[in-house]
C-alpha atoms as a PDB file:
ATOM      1  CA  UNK A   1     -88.792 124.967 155.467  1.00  0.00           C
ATOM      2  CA  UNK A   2     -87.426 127.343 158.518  1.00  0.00           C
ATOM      3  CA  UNK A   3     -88.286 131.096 157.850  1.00  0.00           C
ATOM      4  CA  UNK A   4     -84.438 131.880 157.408  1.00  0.00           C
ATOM      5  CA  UNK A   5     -84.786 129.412 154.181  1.00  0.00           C
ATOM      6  CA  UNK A   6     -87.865 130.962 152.736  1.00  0.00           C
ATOM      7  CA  UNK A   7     -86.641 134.455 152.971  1.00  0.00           C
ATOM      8  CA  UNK A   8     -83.229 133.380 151.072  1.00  0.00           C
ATOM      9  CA  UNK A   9     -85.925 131.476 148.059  1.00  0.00           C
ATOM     10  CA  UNK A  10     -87.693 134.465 148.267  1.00  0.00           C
ATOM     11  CA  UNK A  11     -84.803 136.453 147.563  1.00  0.00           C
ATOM     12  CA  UNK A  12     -83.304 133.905 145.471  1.00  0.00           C
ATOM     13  CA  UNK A  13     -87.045 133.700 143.313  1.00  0.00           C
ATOM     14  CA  UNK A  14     -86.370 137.759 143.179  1.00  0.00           C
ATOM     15  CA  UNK A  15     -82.879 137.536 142.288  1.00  0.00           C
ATOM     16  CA  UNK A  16     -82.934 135.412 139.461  1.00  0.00           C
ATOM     17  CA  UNK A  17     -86.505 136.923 137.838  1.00  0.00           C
ATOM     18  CA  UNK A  18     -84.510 140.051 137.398  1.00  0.00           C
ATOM     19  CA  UNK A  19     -81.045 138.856 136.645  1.00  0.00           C
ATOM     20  CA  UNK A  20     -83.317 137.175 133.086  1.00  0.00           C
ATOM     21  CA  UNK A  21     -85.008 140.618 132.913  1.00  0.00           C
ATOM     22  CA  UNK A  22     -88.282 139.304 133.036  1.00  0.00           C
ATOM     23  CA  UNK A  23     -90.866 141.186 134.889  1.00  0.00           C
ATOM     24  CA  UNK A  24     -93.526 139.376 137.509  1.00  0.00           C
ATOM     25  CA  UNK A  25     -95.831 139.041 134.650  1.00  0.00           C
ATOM     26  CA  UNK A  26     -93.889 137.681 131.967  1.00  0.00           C
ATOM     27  CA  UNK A  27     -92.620 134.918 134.378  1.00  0.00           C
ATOM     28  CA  UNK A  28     -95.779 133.551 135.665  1.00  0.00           C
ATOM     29  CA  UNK A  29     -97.086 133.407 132.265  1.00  0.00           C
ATOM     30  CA  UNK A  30     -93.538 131.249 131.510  1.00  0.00           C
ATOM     31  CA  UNK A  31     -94.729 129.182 134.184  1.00  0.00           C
ATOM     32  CA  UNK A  32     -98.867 129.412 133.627  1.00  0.00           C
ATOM     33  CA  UNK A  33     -99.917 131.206 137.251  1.00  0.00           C
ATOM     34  CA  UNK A  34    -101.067 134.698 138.222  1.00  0.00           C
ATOM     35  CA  UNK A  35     -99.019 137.744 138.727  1.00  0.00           C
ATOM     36  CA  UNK A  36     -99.826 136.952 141.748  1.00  0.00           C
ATOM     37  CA  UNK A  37     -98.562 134.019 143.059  1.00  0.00           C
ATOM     38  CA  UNK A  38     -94.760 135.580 141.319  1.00  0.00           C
ATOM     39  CA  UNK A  39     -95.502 138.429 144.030  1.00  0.00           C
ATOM     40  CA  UNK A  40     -96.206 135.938 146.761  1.00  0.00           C
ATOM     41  CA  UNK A  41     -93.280 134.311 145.997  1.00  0.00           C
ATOM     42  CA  UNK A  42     -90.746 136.650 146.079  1.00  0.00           C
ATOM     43  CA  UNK A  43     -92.241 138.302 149.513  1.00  0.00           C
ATOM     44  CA  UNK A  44     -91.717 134.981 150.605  1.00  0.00           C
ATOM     45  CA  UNK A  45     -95.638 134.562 151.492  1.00  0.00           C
ATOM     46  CA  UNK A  46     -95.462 130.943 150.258  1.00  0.00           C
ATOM     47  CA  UNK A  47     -94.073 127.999 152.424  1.00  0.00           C
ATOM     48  CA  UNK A  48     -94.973 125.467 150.046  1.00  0.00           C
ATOM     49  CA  UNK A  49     -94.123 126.300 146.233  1.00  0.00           C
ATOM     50  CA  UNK A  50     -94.941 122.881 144.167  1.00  0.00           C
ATOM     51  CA  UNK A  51     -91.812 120.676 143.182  1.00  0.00           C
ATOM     52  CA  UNK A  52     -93.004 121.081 139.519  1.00  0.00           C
ATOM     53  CA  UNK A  53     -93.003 124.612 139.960  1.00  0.00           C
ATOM     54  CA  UNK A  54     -89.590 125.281 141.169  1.00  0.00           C
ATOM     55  CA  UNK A  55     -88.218 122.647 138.382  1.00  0.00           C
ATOM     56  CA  UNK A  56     -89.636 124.860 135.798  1.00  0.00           C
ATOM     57  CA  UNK A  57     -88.337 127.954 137.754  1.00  0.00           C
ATOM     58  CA  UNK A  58     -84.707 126.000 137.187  1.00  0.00           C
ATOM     59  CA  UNK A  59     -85.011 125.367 133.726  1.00  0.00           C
ATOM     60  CA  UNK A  60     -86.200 128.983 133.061  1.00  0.00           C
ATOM     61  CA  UNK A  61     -83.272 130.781 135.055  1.00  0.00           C
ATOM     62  CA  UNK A  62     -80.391 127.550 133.587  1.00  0.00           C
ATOM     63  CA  UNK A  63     -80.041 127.056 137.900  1.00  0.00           C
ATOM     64  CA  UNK A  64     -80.045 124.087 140.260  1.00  0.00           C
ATOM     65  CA  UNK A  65     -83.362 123.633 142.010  1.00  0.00           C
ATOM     66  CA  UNK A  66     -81.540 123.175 145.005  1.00  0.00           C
ATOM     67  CA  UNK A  67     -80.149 127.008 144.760  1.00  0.00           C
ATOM     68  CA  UNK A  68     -83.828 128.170 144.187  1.00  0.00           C
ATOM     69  CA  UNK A  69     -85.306 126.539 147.519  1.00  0.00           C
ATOM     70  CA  UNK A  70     -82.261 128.475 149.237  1.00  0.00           C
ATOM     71  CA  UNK A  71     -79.765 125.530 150.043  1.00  0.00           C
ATOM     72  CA  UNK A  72     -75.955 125.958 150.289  1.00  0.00           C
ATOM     73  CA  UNK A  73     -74.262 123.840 148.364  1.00  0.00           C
ATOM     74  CA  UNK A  74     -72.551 121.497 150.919  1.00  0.00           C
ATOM     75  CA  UNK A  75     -76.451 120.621 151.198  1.00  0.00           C
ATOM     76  CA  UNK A  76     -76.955 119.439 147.701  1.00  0.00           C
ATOM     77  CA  UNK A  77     -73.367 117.717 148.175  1.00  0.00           C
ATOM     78  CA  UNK A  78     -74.591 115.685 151.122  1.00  0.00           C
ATOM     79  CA  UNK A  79     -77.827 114.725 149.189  1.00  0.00           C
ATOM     80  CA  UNK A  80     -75.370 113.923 145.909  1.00  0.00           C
ATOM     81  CA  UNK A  81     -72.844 111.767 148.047  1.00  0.00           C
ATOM     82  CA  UNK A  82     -76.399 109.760 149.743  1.00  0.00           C
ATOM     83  CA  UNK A  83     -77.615 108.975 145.971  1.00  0.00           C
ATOM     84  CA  UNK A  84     -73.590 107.645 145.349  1.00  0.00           C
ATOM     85  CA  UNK A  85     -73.600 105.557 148.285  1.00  0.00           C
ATOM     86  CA  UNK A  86     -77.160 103.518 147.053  1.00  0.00           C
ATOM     87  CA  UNK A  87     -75.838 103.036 143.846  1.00  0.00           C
ATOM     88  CA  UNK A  88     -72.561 101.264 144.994  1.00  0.00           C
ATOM     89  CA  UNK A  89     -73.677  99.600 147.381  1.00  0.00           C
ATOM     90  CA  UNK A  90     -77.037  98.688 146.474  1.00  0.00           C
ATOM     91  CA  UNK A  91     -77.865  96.771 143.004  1.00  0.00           C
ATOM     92  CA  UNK A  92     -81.261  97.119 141.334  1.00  0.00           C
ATOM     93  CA  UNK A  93     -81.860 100.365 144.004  1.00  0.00           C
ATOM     94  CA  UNK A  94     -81.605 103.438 142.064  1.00  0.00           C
ATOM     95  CA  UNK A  95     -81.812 106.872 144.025  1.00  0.00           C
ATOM     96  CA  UNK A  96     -82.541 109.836 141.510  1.00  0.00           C
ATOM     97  CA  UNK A  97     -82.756 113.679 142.014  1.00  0.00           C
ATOM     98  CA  UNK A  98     -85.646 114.789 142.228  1.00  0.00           C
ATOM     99  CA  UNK A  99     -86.334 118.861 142.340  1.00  0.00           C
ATOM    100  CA  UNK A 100     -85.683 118.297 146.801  1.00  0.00           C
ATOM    101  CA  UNK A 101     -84.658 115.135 147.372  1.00  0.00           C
ATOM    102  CA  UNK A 102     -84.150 111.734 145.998  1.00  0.00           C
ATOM    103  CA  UNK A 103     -86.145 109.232 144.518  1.00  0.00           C
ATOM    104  CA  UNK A 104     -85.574 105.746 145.424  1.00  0.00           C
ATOM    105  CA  UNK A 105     -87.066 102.834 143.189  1.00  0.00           C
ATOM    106  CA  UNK A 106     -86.599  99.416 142.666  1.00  0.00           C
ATOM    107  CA  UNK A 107     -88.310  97.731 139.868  1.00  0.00           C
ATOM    108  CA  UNK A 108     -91.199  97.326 141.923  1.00  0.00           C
ATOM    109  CA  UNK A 109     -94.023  99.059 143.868  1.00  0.00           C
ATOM    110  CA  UNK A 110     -93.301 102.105 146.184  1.00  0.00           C
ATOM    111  CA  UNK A 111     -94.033  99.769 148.823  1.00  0.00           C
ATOM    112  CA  UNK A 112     -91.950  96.832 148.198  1.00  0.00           C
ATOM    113  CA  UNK A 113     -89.441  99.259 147.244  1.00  0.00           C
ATOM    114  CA  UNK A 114     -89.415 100.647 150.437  1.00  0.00           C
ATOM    115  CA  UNK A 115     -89.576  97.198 152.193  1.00  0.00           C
ATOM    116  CA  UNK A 116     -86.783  96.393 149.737  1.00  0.00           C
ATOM    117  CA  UNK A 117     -84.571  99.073 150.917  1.00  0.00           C
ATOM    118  CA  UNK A 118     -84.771  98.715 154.755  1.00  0.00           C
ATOM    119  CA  UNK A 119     -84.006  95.157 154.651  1.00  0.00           C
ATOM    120  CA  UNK A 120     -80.877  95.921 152.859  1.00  0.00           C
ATOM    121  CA  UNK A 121     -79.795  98.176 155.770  1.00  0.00           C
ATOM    122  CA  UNK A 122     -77.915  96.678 158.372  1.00  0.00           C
ATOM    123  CA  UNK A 123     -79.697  98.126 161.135  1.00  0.00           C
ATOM    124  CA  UNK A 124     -83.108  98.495 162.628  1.00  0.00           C
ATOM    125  CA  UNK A 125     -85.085 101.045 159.893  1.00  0.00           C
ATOM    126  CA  UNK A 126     -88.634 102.795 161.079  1.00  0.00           C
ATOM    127  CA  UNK A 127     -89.860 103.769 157.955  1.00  0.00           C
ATOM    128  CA  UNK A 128     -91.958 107.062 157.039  1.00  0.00           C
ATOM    129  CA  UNK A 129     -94.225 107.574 153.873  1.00  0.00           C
ATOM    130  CA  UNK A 130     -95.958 110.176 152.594  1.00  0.00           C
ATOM    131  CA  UNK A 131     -98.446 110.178 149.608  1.00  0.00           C
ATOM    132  CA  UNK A 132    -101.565 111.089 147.976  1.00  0.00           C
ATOM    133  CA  UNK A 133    -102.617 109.075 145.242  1.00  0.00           C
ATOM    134  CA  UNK A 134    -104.178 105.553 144.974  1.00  0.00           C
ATOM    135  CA  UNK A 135    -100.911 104.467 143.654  1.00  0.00           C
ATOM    136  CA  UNK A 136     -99.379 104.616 147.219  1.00  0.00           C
ATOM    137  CA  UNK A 137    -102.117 103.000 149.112  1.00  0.00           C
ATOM    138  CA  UNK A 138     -99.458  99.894 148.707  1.00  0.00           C
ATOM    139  CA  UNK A 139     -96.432 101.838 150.571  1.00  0.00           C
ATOM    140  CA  UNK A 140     -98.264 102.950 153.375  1.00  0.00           C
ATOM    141  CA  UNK A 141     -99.529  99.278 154.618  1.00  0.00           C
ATOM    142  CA  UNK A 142     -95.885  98.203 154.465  1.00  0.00           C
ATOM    143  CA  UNK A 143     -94.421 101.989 156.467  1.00  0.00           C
ATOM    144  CA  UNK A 144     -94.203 102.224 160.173  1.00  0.00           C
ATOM    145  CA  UNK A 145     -95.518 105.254 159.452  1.00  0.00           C
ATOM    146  CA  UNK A 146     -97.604 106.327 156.502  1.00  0.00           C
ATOM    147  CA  UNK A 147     -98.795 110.073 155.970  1.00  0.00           C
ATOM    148  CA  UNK A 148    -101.013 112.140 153.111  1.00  0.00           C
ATOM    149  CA  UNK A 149    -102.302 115.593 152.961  1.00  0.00           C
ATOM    150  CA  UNK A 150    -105.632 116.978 154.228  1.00  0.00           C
ATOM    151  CA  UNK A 151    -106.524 117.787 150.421  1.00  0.00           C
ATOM    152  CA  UNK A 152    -106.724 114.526 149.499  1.00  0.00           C
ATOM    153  CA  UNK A 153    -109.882 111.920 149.087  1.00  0.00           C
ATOM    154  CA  UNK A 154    -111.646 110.143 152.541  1.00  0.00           C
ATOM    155  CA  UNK A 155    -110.773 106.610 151.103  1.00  0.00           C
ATOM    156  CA  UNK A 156    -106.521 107.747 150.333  1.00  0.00           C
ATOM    157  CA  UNK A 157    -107.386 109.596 154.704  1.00  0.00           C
ATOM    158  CA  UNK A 158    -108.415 106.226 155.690  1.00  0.00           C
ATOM    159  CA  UNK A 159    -104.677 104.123 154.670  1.00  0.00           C
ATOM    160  CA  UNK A 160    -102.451 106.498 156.752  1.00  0.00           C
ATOM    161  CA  UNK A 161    -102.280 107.268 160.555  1.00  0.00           C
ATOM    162  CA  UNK A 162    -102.188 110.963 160.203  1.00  0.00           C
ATOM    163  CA  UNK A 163    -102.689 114.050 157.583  1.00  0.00           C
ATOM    164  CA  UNK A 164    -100.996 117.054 157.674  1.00  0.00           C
ATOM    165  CA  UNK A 165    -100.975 119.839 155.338  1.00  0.00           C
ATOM    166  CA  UNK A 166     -97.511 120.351 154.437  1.00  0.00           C
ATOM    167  CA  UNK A 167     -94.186 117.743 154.167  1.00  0.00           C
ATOM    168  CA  UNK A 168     -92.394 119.673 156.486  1.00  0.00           C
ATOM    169  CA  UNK A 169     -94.741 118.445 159.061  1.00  0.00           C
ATOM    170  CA  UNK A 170     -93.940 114.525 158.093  1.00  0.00           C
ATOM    171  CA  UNK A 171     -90.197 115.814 158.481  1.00  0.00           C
ATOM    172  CA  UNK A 172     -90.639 117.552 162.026  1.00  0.00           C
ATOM    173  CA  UNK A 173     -92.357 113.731 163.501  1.00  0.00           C
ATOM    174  CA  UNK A 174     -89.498 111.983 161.913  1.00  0.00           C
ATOM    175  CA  UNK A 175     -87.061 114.204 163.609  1.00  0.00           C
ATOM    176  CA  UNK A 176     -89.147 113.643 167.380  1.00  0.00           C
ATOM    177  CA  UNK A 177     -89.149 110.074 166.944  1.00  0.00           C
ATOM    178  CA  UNK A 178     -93.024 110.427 166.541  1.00  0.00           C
END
């Protein structure tokens, strides 16, 4: 997330915490963390808040996700018109919203599902994962490119080529070509 973006969720975070008249305290016990980590957030000293977190954050304020992690809405569009496009022209693919991004599953593994998809593309696909569970040991034999988190267990370390600490990492190689 660029600095620009976190400010705006920061502000956002802020924005909507007082709009609901809830004070810093009453909203991180809504969401079960520390005064805190609501101060953190809205001096935008957090790059990374967790997906579940800013889902509960949308429920709370009745707000898009998307508006929360500071996107414009020609974003969310673009995201909206990608998940269209699988479901026309793709059957048994299903692409669903997830708090920043899609989900894409076929009735399947993660990693035939990813297979799956790039050999219904009509072009050459280098495919990126990122996990950190057993459950995706299966999607990162069949990536070009399979990532997980420095957090995670040796054995999970051992299935990818590299571990980085935060997604926008995975994001930054995939736009270098890395």
């Amino acid at each position: 997330m660029s600095e620009d973006n976190n400010d705006l969720m920061a502000q956002r975070i802020k924005e909507l915490r007082t709009k609901k008249g809830l004070s810093q305290e009453q909203l991180a016990e809504l969401l079960g963390l520390q005064k805190s980590a609501i101060a953190k957030y809205e001096k935008g000293r957090v790059i990374n808040i967790k997906r579940s977190t800013i889902a509960n954050m949308a429920e709370i304020f009745h707000c898009n996700p998307s508006y929360i992690m500071g996107w414009d809405e020609e974003k969310l569009d673009e995201i909206l018109e990608i998940q269209k496009q699988i479901h026309q022209k793709y059957v048994g693919i299903h692409a669903t919203l997830n708090v920043v991004y899609l989900d894409i599953t076929v009735d399947c593994t993660k990693g035939s599902g990813l297979k799956k998809l790039c050999s219904l593309l009509d072009q050459e696909v280098i495919s990126y994962c990122i996990g950190d569970s057993y459950n995706d040991l299966d999607m990162f034999e069949k990536a070009d490119h399979a990532y997980t988190f420095n957090r995670v267990e040796k054995q999970i370390k051992e299935k990818t080529e590299k571990q980085v600490d935060y997604v926008y990492e995975v994001i930054n190689d995939m736009l270098e070509g890395e």
